[in-house]
N, C-alpha and C. Protein backbone atom coordinates (compact mmCIF):
# COMPACT_ATOMS: atom_id res chain seq x y z
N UNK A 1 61.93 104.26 59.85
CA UNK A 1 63.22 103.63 60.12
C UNK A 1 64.18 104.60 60.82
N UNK A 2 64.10 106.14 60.51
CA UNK A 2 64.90 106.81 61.46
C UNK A 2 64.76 107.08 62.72
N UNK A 3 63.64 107.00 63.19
CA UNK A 3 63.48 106.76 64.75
C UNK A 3 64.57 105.23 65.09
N UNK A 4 64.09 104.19 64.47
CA UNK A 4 64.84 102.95 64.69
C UNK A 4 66.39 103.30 65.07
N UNK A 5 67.11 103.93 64.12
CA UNK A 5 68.27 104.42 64.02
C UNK A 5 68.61 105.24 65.24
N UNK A 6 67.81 106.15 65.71
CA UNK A 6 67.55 107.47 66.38
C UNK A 6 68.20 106.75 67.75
N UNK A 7 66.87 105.71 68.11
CA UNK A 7 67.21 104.76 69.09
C UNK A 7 68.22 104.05 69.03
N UNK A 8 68.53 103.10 68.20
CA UNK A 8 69.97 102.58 68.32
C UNK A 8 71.13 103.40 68.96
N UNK A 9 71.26 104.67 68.40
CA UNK A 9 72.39 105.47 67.95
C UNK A 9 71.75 106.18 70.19
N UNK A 10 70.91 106.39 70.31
CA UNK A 10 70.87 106.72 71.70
C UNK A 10 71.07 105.41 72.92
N UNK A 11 70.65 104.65 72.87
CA UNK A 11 71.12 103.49 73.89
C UNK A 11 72.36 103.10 73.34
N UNK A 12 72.71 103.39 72.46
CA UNK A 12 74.38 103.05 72.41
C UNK A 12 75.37 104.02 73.08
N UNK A 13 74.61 105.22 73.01
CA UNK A 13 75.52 106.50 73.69
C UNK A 13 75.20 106.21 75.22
N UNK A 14 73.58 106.00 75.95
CA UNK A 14 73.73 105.05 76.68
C UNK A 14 74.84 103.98 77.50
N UNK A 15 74.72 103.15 77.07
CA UNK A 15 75.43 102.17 77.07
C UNK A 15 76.81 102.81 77.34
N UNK A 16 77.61 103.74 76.65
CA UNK A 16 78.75 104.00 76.83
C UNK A 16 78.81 104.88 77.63
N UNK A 17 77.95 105.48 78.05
CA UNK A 17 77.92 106.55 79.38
C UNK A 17 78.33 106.24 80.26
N UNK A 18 76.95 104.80 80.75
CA UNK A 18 76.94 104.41 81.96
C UNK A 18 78.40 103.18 81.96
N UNK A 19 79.18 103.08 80.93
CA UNK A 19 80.25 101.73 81.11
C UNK A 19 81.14 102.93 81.94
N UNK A 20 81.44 104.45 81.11
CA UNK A 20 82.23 105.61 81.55
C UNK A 20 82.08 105.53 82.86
N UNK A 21 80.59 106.12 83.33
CA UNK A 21 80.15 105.99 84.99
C UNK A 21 80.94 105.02 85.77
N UNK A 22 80.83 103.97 85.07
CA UNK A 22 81.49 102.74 85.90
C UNK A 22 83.05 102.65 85.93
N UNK A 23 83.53 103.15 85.32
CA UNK A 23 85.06 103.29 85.47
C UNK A 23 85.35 104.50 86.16
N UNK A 24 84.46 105.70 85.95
CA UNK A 24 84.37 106.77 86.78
C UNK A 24 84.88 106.33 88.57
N UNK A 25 83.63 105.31 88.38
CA UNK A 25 83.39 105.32 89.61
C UNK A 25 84.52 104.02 90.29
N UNK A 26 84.65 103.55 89.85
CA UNK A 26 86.07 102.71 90.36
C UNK A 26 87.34 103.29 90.13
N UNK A 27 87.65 104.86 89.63
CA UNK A 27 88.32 105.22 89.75
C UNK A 27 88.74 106.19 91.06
N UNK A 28 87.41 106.93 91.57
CA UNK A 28 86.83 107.20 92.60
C UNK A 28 87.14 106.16 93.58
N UNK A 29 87.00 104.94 93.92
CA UNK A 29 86.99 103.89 95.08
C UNK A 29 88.26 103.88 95.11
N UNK A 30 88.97 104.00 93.74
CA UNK A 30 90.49 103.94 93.91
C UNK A 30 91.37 104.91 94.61
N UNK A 31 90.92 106.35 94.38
CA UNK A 31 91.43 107.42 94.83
C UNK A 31 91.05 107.72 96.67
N UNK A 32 90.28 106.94 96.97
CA UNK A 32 89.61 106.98 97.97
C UNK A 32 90.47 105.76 99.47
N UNK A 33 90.88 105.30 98.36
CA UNK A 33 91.69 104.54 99.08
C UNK A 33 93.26 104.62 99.49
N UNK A 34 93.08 105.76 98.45
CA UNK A 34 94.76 106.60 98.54
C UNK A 34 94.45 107.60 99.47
N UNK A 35 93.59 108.35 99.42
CA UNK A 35 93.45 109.04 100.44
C UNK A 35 93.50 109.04 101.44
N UNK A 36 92.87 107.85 101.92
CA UNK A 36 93.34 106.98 103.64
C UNK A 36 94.53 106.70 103.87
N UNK A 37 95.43 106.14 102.74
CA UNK A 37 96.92 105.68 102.77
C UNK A 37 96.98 107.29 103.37
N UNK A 38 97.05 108.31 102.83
CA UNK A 38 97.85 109.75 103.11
C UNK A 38 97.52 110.15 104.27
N UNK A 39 96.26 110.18 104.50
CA UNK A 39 95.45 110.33 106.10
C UNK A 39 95.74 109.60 106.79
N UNK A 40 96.43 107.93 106.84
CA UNK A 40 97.05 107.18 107.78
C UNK A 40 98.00 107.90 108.00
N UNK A 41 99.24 107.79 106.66
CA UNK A 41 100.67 108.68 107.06
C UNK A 41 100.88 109.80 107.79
N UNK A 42 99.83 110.84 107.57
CA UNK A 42 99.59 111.82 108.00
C UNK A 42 99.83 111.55 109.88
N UNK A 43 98.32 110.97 110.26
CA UNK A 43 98.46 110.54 111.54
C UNK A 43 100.14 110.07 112.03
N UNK A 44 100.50 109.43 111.48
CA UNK A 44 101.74 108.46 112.19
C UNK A 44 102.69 109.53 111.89
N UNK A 45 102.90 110.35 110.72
CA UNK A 45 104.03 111.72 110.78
C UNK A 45 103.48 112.53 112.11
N UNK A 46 102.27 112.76 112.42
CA UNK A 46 102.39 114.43 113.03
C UNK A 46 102.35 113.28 114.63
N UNK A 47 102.25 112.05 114.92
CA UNK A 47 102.49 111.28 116.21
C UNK A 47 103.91 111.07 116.35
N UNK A 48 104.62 111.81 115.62
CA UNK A 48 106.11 110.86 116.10
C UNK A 48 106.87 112.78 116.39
N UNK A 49 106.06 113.27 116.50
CA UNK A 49 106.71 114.50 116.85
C UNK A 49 106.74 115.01 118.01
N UNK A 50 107.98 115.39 118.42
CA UNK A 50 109.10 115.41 119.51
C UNK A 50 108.73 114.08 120.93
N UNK A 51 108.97 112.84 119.87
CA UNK A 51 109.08 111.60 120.43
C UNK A 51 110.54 110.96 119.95
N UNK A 52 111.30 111.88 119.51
CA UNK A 52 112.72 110.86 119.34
C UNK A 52 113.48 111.06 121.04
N UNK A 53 113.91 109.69 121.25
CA UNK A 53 114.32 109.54 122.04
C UNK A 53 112.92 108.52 123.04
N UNK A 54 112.14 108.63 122.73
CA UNK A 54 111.03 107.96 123.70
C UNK A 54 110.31 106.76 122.50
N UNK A 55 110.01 105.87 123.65
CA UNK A 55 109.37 104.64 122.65
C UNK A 55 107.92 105.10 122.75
N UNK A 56 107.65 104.70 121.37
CA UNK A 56 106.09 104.97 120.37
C UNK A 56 105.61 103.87 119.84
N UNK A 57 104.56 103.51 119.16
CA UNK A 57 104.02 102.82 118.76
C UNK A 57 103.88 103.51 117.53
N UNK A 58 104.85 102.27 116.16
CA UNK A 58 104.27 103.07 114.93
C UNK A 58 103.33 102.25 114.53
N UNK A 59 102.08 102.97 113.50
CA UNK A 59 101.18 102.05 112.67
C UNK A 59 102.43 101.48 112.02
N UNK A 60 101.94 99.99 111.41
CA UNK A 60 102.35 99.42 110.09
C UNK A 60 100.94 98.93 109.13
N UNK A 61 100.09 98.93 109.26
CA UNK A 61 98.64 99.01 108.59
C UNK A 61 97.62 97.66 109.38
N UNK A 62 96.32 97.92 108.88
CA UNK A 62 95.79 97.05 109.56
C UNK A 62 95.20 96.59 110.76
N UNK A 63 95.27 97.46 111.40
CA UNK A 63 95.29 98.20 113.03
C UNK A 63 96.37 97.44 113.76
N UNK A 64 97.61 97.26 113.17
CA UNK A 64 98.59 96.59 113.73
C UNK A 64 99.65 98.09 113.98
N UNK A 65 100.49 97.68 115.15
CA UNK A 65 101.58 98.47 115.39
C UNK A 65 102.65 97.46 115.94
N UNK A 66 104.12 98.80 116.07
CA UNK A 66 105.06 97.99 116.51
C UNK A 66 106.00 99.02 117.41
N UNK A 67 106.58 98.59 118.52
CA UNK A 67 106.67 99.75 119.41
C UNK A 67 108.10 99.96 119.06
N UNK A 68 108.33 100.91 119.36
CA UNK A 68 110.18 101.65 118.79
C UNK A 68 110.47 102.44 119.66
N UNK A 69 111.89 102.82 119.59
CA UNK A 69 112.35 104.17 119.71
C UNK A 69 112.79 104.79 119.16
N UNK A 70 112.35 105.84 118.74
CA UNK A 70 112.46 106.78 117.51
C UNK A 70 114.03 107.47 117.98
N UNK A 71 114.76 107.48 116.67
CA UNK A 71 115.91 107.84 116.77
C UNK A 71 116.25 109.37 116.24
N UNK A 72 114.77 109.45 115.33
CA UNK A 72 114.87 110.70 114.48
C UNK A 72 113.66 110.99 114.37
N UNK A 73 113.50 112.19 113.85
CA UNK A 73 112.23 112.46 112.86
C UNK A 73 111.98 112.87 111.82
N UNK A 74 113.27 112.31 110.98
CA UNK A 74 113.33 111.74 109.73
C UNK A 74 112.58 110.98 108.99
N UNK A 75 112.21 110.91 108.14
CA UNK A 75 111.46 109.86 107.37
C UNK A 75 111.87 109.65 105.88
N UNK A 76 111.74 108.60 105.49
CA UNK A 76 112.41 107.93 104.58
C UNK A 76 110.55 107.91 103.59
N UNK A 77 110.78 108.53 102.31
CA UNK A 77 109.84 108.75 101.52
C UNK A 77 110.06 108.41 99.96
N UNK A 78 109.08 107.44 99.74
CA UNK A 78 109.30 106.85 98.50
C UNK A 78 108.50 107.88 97.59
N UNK A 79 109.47 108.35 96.32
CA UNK A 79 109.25 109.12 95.31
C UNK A 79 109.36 108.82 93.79
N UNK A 80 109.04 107.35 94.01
CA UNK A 80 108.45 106.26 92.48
C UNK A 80 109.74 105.99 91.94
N UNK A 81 109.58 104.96 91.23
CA UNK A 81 110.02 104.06 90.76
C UNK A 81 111.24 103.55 91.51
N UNK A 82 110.98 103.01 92.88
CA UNK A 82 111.66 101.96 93.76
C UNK A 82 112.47 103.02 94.67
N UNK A 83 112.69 104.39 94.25
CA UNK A 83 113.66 105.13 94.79
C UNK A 83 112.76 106.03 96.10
N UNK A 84 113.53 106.15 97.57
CA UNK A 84 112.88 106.81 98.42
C UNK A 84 114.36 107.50 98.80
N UNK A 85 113.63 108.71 99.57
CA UNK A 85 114.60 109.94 99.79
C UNK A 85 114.48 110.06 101.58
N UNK A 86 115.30 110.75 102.05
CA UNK A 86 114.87 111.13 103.52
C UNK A 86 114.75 112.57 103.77
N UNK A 87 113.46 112.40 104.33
CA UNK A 87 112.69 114.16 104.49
C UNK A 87 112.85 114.36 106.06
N UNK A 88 112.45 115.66 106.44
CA UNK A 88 112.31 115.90 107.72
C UNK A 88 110.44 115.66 108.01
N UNK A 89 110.52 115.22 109.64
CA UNK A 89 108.95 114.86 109.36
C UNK A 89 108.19 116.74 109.33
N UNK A 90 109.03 117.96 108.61
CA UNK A 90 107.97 119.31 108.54
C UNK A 90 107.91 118.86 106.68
N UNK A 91 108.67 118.78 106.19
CA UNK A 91 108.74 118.19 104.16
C UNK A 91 107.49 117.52 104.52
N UNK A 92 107.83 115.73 105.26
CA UNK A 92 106.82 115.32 104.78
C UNK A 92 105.45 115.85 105.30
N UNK A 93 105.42 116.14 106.38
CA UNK A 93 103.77 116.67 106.43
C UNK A 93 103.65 117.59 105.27
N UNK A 94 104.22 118.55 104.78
CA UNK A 94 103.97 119.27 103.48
C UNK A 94 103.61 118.26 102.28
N UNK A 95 104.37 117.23 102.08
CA UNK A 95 104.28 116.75 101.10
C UNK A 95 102.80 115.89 101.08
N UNK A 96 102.68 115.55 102.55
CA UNK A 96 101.51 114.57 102.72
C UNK A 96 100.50 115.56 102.50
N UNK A 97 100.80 116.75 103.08
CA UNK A 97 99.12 117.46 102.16
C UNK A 97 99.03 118.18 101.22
N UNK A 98 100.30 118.49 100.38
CA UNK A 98 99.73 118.47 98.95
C UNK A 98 99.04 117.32 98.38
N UNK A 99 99.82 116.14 98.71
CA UNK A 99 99.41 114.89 97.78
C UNK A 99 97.70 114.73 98.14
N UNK A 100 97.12 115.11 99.81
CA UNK A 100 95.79 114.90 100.40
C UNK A 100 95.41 115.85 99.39
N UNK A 101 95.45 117.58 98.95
CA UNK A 101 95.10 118.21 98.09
C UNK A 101 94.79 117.65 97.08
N UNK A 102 95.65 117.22 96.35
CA UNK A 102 95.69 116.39 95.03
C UNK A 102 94.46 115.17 94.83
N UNK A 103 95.21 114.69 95.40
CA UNK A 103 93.63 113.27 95.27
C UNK A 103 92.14 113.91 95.74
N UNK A 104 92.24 114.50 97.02
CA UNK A 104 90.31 115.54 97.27
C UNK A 104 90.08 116.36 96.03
N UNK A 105 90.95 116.98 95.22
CA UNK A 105 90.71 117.62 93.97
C UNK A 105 89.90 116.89 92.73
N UNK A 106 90.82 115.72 92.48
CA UNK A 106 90.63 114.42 91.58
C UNK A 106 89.46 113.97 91.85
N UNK A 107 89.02 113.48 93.00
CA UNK A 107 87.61 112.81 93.72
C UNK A 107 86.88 113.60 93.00
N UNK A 108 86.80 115.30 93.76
CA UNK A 108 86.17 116.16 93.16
C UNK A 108 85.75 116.23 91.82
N UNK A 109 86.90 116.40 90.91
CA UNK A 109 86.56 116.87 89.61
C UNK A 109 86.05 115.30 88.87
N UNK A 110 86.24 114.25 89.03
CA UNK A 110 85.68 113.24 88.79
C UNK A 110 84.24 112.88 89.45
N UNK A 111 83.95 113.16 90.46
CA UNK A 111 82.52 113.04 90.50
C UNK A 111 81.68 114.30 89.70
N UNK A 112 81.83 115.32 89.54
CA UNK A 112 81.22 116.49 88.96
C UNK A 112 81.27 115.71 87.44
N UNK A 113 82.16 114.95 87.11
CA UNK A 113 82.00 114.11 86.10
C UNK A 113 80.72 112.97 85.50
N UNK A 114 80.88 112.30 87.09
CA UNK A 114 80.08 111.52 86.77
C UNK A 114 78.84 112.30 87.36
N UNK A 115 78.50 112.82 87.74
CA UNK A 115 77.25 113.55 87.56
C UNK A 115 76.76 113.98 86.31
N UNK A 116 78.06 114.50 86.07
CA UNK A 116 77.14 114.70 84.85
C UNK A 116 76.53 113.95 83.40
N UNK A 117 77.36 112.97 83.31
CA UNK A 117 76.47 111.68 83.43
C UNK A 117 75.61 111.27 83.53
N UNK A 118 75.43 111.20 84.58
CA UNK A 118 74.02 110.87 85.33
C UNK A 118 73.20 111.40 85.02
N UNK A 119 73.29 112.90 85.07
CA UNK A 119 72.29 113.89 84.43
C UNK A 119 71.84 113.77 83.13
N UNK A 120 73.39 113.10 82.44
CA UNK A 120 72.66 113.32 80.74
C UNK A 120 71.55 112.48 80.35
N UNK A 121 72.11 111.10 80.99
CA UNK A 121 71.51 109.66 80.99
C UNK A 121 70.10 109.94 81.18
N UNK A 122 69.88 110.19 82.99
CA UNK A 122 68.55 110.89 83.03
C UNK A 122 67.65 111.68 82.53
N UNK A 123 68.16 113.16 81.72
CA UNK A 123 67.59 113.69 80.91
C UNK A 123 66.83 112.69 79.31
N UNK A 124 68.33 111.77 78.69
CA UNK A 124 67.59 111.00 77.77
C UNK A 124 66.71 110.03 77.95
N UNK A 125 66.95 109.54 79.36
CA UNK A 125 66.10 107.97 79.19
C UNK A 125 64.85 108.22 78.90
N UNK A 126 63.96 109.36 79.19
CA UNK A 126 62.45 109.26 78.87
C UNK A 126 62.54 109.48 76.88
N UNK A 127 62.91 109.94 76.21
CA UNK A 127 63.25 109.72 75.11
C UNK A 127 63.60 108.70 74.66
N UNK A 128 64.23 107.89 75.17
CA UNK A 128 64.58 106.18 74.60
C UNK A 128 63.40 105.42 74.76
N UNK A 129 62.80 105.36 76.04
CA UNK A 129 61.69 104.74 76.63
C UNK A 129 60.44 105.23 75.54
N UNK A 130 60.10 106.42 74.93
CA UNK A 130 59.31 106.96 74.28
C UNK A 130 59.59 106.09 72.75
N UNK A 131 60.79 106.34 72.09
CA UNK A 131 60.84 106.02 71.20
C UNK A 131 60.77 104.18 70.95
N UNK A 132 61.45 103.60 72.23
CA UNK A 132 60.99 102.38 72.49
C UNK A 132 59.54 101.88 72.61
N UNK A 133 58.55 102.41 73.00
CA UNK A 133 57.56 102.38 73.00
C UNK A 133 56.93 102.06 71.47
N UNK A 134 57.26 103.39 71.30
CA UNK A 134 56.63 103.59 69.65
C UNK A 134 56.75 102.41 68.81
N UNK A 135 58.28 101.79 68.72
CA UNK A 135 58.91 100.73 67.79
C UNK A 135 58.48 99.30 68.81
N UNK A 136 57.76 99.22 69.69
CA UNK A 136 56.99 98.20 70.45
C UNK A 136 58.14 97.19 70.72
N UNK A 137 58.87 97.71 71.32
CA UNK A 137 59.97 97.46 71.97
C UNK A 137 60.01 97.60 73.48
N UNK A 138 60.25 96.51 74.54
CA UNK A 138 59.56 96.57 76.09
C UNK A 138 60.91 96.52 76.36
């Protein structure tokens, strides 16, 4: 009966690995998608430089634009909860790549995560499968 147990108590750790993996990993798709937001901004900050006074085409997302004339190169930067500030576009490129820092870090240290994971999972499954066997369990 303690193998029985043995097994239970391992496809349950199982089981909660791979649910982890899976939030891992949609947390990942999530961060991944912020990253493009910053890598868009990025582009459209370092394009509007020394264009005030001349009409540009800014992104607004989507592969849509809208043509202007830049009056400044100022930018107006939202810093949470509804409130945005106005930076110079040298702040925000700073700011835009710490924040790019930040999230490639996160990606990072979250996949080394789910690797390892993966690894553990992999290491046990021939042990579950074994002990499944034994208790004639397919």
């Amino acid at each position: 009966m303690e193998d029985r147990q043995k097994l239970e108590q391992m496809v349950n750790e199982i089981n909660q690995l791979q649910q982890q993996g899976e939030t891992i990993t949609q947390q990942i798709e999530q961060l991944n998608v912020s990253l493009n937001d910053v890598r868009t901004a990025q582009e459209a900050v370092k394009g509007i430089k020394g264009a005030v006074g001349k009409e540009t085409l800014i992104p607004i997302g989507a592969g849509c634009f809208i043509t202007t004339e830049l009056k400044s190169e100022d930018i107006i930067v939202g810093v949470g909860s509804d409130v945005a500030i106005k930076r110079s576009r040298e702040e925000t490129e700073e700011t835009l790549k710490k924040d790019q820092e930040e999230v490639e870090n996160l990606i990072k240290t979250l996949t080394e995560q789910l690797q390892k994971i993966n690894d553990y999972i992999t290491q046990k499954r021939p042990e579950v499968e074994r002990l499944m066997k034994e208790q004639g369990i397919q």
